[in-house]
N, C-alpha and C. Protein backbone atom coordinates (compact mmCIF):
# COMPACT_ATOMS: atom_id res chain seq x y z
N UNK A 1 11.84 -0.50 24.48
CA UNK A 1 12.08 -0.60 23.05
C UNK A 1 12.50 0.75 22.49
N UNK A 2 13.69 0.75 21.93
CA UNK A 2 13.75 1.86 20.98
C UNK A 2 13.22 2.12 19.78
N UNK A 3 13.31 3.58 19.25
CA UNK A 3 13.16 3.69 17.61
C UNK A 3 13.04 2.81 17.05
N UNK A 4 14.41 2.47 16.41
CA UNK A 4 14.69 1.55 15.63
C UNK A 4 13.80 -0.20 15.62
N UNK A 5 13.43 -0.88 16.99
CA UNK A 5 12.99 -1.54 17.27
C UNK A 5 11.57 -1.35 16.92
N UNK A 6 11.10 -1.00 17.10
CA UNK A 6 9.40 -0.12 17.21
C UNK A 6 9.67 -0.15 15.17
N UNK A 7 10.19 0.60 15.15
CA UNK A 7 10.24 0.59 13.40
C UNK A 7 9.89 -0.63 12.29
N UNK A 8 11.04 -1.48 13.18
CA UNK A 8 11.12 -2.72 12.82
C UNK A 8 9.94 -3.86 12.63
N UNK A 9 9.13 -3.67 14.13
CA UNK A 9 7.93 -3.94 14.28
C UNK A 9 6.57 -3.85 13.65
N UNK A 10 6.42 -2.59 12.84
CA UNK A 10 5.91 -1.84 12.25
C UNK A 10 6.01 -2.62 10.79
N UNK A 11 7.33 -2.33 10.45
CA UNK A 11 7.74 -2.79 9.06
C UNK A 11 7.40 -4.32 9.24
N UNK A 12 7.18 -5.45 9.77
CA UNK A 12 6.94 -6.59 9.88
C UNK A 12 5.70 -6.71 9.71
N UNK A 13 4.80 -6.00 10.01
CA UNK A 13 3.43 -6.26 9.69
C UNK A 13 2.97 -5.43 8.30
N UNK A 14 4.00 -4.55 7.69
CA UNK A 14 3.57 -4.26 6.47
C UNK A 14 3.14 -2.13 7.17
N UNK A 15 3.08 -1.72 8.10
CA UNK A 15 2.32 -0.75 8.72
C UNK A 15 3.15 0.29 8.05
N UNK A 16 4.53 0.24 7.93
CA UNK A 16 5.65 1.37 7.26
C UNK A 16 5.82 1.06 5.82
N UNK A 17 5.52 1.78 4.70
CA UNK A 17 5.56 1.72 3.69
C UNK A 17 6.71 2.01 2.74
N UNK A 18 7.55 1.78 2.45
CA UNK A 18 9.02 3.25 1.97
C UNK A 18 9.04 2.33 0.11
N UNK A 19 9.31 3.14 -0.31
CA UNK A 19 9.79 3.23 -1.97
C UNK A 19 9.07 3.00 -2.68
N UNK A 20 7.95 3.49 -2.27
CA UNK A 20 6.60 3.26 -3.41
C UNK A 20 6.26 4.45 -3.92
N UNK A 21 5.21 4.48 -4.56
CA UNK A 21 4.41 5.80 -5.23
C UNK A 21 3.12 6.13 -4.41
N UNK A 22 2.89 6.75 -3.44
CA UNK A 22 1.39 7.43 -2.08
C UNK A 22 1.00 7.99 -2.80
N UNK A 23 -0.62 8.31 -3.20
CA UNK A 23 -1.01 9.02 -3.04
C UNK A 23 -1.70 9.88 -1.64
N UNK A 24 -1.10 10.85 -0.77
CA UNK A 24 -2.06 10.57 0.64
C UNK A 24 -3.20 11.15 0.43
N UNK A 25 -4.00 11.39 1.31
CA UNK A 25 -5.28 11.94 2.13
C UNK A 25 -5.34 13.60 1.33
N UNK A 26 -3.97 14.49 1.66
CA UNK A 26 -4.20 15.87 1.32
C UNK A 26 -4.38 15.70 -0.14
N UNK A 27 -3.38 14.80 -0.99
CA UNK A 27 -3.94 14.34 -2.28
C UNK A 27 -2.16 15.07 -2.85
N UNK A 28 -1.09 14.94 -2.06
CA UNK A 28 0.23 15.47 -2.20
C UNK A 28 0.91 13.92 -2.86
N UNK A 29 1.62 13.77 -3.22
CA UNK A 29 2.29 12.69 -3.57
C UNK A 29 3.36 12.32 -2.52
N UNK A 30 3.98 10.81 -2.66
CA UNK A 30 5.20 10.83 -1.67
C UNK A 30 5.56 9.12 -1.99
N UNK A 31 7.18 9.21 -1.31
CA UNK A 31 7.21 7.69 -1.23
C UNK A 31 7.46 6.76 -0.47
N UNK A 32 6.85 6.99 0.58
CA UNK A 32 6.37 6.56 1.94
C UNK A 32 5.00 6.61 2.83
N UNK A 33 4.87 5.43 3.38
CA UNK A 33 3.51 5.89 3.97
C UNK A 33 3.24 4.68 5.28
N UNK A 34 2.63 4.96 6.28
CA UNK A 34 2.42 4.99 7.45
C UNK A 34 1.35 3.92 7.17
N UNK A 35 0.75 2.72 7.49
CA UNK A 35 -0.66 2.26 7.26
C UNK A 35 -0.84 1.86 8.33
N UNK A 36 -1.53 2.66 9.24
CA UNK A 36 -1.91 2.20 10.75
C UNK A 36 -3.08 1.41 11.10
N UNK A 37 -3.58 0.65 9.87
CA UNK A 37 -4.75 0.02 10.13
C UNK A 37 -4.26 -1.83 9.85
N UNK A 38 -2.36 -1.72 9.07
CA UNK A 38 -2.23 -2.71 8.93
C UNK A 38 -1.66 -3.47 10.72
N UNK A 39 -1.59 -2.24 11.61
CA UNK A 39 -1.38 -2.97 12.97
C UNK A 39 -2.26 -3.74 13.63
N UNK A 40 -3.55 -3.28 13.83
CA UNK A 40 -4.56 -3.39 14.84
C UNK A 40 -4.93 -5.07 14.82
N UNK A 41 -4.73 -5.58 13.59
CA UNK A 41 -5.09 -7.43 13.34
C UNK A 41 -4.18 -8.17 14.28
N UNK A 42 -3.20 -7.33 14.73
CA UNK A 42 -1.74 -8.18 15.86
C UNK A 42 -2.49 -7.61 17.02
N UNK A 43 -2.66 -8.36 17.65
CA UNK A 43 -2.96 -8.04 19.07
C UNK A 43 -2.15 -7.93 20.03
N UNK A 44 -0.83 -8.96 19.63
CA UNK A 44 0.19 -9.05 20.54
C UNK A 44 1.07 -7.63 20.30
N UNK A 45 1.24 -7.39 19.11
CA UNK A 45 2.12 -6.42 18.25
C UNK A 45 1.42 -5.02 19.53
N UNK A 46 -0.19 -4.65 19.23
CA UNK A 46 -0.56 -3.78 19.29
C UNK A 46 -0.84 -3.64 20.58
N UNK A 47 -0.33 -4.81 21.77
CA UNK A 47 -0.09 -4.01 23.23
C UNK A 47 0.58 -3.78 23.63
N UNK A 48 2.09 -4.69 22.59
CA UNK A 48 3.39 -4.00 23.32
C UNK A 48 3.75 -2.43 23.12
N UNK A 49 2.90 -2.34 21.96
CA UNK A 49 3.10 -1.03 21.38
C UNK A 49 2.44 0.43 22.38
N UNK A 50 1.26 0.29 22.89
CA UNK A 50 0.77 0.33 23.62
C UNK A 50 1.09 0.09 25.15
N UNK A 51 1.93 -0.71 25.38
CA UNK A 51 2.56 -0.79 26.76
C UNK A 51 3.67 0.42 26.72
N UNK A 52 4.71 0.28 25.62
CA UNK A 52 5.13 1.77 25.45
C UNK A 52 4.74 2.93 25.56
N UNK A 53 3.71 2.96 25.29
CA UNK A 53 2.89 4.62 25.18
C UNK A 53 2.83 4.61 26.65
N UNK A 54 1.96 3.58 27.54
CA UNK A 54 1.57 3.41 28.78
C UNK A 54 2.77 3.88 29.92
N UNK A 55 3.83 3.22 29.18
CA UNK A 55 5.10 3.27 30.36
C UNK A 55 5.51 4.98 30.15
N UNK A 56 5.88 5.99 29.19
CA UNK A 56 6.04 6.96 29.39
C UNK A 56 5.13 7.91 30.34
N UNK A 57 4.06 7.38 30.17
CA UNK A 57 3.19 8.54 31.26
C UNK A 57 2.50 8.14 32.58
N UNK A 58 3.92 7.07 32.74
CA UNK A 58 3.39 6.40 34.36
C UNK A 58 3.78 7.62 35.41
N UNK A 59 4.19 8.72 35.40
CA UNK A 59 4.40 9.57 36.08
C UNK A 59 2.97 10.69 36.18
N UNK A 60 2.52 10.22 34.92
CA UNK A 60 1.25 11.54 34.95
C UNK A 60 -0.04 11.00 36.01
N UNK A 61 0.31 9.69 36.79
CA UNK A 61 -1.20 9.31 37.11
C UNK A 61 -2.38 9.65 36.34
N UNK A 62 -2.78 8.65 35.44
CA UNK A 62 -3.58 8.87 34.15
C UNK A 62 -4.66 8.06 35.11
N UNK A 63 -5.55 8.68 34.88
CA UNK A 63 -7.42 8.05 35.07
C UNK A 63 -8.34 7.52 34.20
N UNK A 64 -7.79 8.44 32.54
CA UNK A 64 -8.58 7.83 31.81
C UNK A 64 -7.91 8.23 30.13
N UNK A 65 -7.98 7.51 29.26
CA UNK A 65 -7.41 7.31 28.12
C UNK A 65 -8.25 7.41 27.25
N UNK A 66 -8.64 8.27 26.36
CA UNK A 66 -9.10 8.81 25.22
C UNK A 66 -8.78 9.12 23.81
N UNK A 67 -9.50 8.88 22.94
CA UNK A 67 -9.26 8.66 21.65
C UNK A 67 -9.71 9.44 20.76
N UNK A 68 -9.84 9.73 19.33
CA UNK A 68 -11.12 9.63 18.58
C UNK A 68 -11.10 8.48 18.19
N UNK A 69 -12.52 8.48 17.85
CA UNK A 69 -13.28 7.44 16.81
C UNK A 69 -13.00 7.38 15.53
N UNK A 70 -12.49 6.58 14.58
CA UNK A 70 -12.69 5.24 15.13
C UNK A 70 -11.09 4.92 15.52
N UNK A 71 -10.33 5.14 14.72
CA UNK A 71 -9.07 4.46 14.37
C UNK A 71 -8.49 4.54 15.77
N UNK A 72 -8.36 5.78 16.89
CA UNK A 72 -7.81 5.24 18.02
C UNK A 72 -8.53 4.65 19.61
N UNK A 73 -9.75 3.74 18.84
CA UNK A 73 -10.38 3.64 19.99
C UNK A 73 -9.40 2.27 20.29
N UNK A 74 -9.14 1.68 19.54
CA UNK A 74 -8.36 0.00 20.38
C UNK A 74 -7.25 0.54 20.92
N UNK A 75 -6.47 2.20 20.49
CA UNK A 75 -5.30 2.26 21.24
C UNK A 75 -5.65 3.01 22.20
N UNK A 76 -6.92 3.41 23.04
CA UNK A 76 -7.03 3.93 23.84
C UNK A 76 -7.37 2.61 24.78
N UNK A 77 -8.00 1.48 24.43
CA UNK A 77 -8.17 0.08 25.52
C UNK A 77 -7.08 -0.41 25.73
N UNK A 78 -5.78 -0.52 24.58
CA UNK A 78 -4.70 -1.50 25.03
C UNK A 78 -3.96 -0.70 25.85
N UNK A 79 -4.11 1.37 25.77
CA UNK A 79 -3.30 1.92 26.99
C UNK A 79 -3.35 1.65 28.16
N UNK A 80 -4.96 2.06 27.99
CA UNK A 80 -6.05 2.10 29.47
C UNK A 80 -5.45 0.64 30.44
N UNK A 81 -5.56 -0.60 29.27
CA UNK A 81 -5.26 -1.73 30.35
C UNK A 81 -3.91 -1.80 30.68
N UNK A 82 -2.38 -1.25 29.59
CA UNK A 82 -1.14 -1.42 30.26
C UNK A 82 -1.39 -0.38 31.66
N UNK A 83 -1.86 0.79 31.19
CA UNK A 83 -1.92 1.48 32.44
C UNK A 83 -2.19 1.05 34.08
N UNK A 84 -3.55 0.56 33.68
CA UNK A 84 -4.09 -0.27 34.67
C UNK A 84 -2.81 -1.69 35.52
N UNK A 85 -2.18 -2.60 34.12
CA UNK A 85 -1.39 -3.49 34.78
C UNK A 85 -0.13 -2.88 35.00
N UNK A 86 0.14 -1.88 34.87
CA UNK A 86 1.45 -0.97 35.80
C UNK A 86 1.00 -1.03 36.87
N UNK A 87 -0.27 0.05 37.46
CA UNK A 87 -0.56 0.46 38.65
C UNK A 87 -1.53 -0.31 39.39
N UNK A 88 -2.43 -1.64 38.80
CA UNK A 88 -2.98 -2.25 39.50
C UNK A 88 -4.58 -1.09 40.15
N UNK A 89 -4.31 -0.39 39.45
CA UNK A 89 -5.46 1.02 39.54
C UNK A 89 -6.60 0.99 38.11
N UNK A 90 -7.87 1.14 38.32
CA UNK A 90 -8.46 1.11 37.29
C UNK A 90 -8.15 2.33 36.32
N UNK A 91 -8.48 1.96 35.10
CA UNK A 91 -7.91 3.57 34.28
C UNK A 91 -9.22 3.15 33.19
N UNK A 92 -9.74 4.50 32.72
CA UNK A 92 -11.12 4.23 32.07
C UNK A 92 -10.19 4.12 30.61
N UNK A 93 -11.47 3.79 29.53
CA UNK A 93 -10.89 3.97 28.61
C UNK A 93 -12.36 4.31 27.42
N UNK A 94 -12.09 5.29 26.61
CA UNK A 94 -13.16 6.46 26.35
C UNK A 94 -12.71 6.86 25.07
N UNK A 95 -13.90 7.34 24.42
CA UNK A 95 -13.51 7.81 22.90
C UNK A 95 -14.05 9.01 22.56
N UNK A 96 -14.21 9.88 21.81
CA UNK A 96 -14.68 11.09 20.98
C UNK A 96 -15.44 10.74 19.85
N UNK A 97 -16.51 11.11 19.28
CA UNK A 97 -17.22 10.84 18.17
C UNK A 97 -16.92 12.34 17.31
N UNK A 98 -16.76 11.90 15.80
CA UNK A 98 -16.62 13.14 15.26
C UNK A 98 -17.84 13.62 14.98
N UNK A 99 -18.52 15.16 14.71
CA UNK A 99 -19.59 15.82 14.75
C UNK A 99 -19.44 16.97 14.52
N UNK A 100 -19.96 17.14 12.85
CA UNK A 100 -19.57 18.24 11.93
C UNK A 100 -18.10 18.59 12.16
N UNK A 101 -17.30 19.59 12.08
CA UNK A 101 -15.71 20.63 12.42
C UNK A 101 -15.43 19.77 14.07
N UNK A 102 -16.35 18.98 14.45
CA UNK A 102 -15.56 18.81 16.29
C UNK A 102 -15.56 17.23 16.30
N UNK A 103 -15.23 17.01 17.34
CA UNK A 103 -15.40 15.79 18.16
C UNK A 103 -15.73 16.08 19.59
N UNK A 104 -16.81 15.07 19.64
CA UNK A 104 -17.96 15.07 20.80
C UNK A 104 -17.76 14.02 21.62
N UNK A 105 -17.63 14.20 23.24
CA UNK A 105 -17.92 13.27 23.89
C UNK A 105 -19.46 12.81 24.26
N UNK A 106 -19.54 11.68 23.80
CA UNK A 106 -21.00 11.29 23.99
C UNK A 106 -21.19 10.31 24.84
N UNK A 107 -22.53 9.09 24.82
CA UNK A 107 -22.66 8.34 25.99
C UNK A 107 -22.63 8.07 27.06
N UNK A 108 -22.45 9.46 27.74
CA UNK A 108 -22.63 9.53 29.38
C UNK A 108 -20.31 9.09 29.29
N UNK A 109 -19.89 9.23 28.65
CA UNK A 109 -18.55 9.40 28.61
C UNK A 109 -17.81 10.27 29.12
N UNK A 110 -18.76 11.77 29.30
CA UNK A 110 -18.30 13.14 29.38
C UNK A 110 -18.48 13.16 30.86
N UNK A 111 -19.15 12.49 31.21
CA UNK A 111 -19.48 12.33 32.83
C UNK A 111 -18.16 11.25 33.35
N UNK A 112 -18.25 10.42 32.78
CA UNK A 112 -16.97 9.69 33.30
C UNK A 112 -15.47 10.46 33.11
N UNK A 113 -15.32 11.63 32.44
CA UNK A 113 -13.71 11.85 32.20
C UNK A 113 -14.12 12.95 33.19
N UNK A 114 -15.16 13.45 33.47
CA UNK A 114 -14.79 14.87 34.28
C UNK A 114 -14.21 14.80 35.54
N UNK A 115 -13.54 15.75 35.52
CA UNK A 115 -12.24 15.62 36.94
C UNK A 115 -11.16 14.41 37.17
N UNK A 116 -10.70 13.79 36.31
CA UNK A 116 -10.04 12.77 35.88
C UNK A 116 -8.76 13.42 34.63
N UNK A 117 -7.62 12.70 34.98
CA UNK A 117 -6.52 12.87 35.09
C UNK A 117 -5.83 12.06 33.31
N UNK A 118 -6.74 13.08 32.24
CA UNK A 118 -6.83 12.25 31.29
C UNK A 118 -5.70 12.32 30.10
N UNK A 119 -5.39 11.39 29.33
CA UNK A 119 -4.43 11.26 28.28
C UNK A 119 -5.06 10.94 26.86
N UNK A 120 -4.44 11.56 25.90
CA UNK A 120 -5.49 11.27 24.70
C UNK A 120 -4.43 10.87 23.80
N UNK A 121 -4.77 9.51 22.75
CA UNK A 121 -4.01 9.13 21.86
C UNK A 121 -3.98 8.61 20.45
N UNK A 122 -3.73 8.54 19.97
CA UNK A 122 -3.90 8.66 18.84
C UNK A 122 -2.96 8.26 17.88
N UNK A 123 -3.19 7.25 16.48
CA UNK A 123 -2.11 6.23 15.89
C UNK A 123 -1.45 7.23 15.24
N UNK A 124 -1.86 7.82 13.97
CA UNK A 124 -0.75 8.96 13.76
C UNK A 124 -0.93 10.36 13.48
N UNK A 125 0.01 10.49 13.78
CA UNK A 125 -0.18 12.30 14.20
C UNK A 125 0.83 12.99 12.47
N UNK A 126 -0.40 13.21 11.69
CA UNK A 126 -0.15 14.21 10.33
C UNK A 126 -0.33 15.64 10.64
N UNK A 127 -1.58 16.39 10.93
CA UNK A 127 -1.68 17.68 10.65
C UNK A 127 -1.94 17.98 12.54
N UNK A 128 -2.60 16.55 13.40
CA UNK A 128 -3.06 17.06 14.66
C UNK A 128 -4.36 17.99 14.78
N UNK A 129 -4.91 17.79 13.78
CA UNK A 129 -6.11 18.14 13.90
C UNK A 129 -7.01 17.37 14.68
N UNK A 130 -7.23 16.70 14.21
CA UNK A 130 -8.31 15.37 15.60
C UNK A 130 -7.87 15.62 16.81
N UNK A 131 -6.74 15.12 16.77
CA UNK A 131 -6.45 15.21 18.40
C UNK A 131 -6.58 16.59 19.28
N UNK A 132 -6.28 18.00 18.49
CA UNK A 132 -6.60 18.89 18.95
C UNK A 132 -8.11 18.93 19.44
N UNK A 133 -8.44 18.33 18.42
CA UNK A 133 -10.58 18.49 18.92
C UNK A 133 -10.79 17.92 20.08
N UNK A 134 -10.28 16.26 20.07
CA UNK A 134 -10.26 15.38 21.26
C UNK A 134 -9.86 15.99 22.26
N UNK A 135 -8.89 17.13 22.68
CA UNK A 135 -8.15 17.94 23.34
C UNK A 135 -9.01 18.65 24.23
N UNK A 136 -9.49 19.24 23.69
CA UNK A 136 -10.55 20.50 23.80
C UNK A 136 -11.92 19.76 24.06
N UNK A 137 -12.47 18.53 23.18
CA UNK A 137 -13.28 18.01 24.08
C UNK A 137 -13.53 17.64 25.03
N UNK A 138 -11.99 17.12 25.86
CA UNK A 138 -11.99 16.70 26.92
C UNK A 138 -12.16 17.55 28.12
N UNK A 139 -11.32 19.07 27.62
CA UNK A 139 -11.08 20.16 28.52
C UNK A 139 -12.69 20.62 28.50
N UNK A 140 -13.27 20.42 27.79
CA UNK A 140 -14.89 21.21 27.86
C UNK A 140 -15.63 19.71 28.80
N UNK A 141 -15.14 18.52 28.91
CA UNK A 141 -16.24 18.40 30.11
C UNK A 141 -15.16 18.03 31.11
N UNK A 142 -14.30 18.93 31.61
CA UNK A 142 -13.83 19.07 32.90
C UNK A 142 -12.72 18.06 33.20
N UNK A 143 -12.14 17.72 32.17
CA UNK A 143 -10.89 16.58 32.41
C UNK A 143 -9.91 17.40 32.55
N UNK A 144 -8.56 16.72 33.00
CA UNK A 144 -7.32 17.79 33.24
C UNK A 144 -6.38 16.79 32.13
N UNK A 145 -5.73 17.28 31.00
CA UNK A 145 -5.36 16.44 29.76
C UNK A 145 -3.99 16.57 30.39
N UNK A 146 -3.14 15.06 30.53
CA UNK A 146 -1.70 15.45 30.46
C UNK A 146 -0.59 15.76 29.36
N UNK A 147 -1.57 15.30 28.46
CA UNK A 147 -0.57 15.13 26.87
C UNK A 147 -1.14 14.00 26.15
N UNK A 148 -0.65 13.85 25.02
CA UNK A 148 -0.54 12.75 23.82
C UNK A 148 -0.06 11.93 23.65
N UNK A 149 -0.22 10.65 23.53
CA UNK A 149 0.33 9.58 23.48
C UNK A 149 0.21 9.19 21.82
N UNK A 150 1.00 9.16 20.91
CA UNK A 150 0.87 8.30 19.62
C UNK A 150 2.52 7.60 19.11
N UNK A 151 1.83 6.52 18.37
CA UNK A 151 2.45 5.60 17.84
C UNK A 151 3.49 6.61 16.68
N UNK A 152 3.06 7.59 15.76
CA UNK A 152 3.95 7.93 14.85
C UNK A 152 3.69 9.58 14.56
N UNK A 153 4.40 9.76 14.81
CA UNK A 153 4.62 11.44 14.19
C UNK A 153 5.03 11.55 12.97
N UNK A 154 4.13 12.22 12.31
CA UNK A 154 4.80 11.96 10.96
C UNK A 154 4.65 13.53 10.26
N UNK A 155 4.30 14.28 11.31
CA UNK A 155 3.70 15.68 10.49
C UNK A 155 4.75 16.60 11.67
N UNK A 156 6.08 16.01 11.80
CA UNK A 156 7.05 17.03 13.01
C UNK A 156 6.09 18.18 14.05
N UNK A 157 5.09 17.07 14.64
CA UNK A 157 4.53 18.05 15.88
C UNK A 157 4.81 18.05 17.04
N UNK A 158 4.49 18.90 17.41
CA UNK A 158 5.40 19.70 18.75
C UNK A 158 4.21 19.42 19.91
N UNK A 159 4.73 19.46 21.64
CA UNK A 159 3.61 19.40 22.46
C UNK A 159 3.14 20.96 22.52
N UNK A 160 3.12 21.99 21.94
CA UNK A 160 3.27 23.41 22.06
C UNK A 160 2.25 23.23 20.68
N UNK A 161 2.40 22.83 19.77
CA UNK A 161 1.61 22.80 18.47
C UNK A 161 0.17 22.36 18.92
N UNK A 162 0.13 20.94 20.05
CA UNK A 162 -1.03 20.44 20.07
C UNK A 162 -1.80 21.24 21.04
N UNK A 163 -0.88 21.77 21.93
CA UNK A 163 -1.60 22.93 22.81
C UNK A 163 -1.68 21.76 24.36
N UNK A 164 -0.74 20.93 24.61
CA UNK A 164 -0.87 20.11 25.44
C UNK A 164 0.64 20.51 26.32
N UNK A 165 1.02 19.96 27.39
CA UNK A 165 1.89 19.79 27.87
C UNK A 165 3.44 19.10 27.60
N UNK A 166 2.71 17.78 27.28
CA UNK A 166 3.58 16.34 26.52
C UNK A 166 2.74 16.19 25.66
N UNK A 167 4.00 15.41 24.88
CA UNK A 167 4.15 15.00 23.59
C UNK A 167 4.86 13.92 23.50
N UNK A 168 4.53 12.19 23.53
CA UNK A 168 5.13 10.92 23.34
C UNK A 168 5.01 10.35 22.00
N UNK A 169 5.63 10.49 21.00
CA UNK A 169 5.17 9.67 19.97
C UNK A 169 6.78 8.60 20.06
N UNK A 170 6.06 7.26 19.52
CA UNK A 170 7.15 6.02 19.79
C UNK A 170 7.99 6.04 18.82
N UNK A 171 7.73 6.66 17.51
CA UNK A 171 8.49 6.96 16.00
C UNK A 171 8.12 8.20 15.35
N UNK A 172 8.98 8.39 14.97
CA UNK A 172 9.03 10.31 14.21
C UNK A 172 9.32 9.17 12.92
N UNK A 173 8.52 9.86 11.68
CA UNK A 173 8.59 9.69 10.65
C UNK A 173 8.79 10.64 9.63
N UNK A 174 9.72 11.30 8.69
CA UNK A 174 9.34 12.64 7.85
C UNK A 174 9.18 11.77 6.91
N UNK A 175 8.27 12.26 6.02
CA UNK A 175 7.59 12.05 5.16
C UNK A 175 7.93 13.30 3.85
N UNK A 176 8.25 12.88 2.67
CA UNK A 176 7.93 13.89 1.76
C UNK A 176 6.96 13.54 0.93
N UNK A 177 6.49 14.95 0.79
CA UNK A 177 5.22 15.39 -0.16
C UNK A 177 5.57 16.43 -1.05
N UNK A 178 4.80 15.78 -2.57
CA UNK A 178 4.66 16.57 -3.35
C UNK A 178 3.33 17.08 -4.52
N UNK A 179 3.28 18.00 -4.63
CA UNK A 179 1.96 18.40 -5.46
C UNK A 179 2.36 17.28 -7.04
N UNK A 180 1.15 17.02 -7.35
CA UNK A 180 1.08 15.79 -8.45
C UNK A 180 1.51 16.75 -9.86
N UNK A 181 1.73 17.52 -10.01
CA UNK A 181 2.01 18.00 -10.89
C UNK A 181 4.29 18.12 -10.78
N UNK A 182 4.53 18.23 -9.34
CA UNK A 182 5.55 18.44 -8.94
C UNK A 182 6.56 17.33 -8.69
N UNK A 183 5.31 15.90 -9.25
CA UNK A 183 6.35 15.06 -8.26
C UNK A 183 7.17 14.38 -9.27
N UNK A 184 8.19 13.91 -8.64
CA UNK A 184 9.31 12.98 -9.19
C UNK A 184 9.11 11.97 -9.57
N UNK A 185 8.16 11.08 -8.92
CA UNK A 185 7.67 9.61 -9.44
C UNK A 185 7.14 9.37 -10.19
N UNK A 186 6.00 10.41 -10.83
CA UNK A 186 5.08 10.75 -11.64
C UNK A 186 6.30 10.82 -12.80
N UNK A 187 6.58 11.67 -12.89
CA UNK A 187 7.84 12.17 -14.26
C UNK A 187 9.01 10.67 -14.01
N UNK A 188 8.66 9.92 -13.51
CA UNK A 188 9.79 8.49 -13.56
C UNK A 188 8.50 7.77 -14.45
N UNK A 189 7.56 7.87 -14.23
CA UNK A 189 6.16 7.36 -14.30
C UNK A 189 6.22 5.45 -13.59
N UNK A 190 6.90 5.85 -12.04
CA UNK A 190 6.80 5.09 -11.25
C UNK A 190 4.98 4.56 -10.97
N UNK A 191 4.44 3.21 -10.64
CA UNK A 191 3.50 3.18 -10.51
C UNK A 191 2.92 3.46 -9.37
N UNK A 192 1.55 4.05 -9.35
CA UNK A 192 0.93 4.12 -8.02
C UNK A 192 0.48 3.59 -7.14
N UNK A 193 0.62 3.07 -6.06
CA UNK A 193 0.67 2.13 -5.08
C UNK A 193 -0.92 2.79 -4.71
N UNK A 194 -2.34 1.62 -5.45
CA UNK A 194 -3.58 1.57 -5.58
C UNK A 194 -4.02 1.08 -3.72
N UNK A 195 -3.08 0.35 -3.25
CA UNK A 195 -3.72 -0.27 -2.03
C UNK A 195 -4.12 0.55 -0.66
N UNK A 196 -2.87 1.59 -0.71
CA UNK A 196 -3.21 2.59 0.15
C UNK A 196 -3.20 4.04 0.11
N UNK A 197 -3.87 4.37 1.06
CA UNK A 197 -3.70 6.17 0.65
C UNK A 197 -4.76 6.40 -0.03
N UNK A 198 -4.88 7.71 -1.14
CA UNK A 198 -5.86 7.92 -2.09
C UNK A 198 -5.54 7.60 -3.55
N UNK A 199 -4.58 6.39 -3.43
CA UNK A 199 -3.97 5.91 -4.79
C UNK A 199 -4.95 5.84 -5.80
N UNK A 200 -6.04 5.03 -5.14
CA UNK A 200 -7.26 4.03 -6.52
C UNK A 200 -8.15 5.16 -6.46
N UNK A 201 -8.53 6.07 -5.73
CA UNK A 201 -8.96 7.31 -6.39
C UNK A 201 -8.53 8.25 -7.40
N UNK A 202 -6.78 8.33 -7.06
CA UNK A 202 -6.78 8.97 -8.04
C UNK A 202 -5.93 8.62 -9.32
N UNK A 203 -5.96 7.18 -9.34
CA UNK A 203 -6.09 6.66 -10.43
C UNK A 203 -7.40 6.54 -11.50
N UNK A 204 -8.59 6.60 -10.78
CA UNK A 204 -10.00 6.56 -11.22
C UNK A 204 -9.87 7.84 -11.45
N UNK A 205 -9.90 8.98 -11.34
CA UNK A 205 -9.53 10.18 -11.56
C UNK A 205 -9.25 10.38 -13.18
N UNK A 206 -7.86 9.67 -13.16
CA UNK A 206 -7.12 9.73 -14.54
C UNK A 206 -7.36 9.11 -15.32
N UNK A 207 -8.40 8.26 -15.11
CA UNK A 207 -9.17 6.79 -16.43
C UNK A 207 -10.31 7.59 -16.86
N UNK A 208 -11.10 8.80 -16.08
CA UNK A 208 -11.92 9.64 -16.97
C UNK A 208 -12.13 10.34 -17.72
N UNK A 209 -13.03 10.27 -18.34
CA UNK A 209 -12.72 11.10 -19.69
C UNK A 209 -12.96 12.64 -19.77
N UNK A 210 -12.16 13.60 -20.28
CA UNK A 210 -11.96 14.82 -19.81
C UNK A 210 -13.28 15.82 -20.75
N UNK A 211 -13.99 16.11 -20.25
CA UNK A 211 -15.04 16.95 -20.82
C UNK A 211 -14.59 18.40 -20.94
């Protein structure tokens, strides 16, 4: 599947957002947005998607597929198993818990990735912060990381940025952002799209009364 295809896919379940009013996460404005939680309800959607990720790093002999918690633990099972039905080889499949500034391998997990031939992935890649932690968690109990596997790049990162080798994402997305004082939609007084992002926050924001 190409780009364009994968895009398409995305946009069918509602997951690609374009010509609305975002508020995101940093609290920047924009008019586009990524909703990676509207995939995970397709099951079918979310292994082909996942068989993609799987098929680029059939060269790395992967052992075990890692995530953080929560959002990429189902895309670390639907890798783990395309992986597995490529090679007919078991491939684990393992997550990170976040814990304070890190992410922790817990549950006797850290014992299963050590010395194992591991890949870490993750739905979308904004700043790469998580995944860096997941990174480094893995390298602290003795895994050998081949790279990243994600569904959308949307923050133009590099495999040199994440501090990994490879770098697979299935869609590059740019995204613009703007400070709420700066943005264009705001001064259209386009409405704010409440459903996702930090819209209905910071709409609740602006319904209070200013002391």
């Amino acid at each position: 599947m190409n780009e364009q295809e994968i895009l398409g896919m995305l946009g069918k379940v509602g997951a690609v957002i374009t010509n609305s009013h975002v508020v995101y996460t940093s609290g920047k404005h924009g008019s586009a947005y990524v909703n990676k939680d509207a995939v995970y309800p397709y099951t079918a959607i979310t292994s082909r998607l996942c068989r993609n990720i799987a098929k680029r790093f059939l060269d790395e002999q992967v052992e075990a597929v890692i995530a953080p918690a929560i959002g990429g633990v189902i895309l670390a099972q639907w890798t783990a198993y395309r992986l597995y039905k490529f090679r007919m080889r078991e491939v684990l499949a393992l997550y990170a818990e976040k814990a304070d500034d890190a992410f922790v391998i817990k549950r006797g997990y850290d014992k299963l990735i050590a010395g194992k031939r591991a890949l870490v992935v993750e739905d979308v890649l904004t700043t790469g912060g998580s995944v860096k932690k997941v990174v480094d968690a893995a390298r602290q109990a003795g895994a050998l990381v081949v790279g990243v596997g994600a569904l959308c790049n949307r923050g133009g990162l590099t495999a040199q940025t994440l501090g990994v080798a490879r770098l697979e994402a299935l869609v590059s997305v740019k995204l613009d952002a703007w400070d709420a004082a700066d943005c264009p939609l705001c001064a259209r007084n386009v409405p704010i799209n409440a459903s996702v992002g930090k819209g209905r926050e910071f709409l609740e924001r602006q319904q209070r009364p200013q002391t």
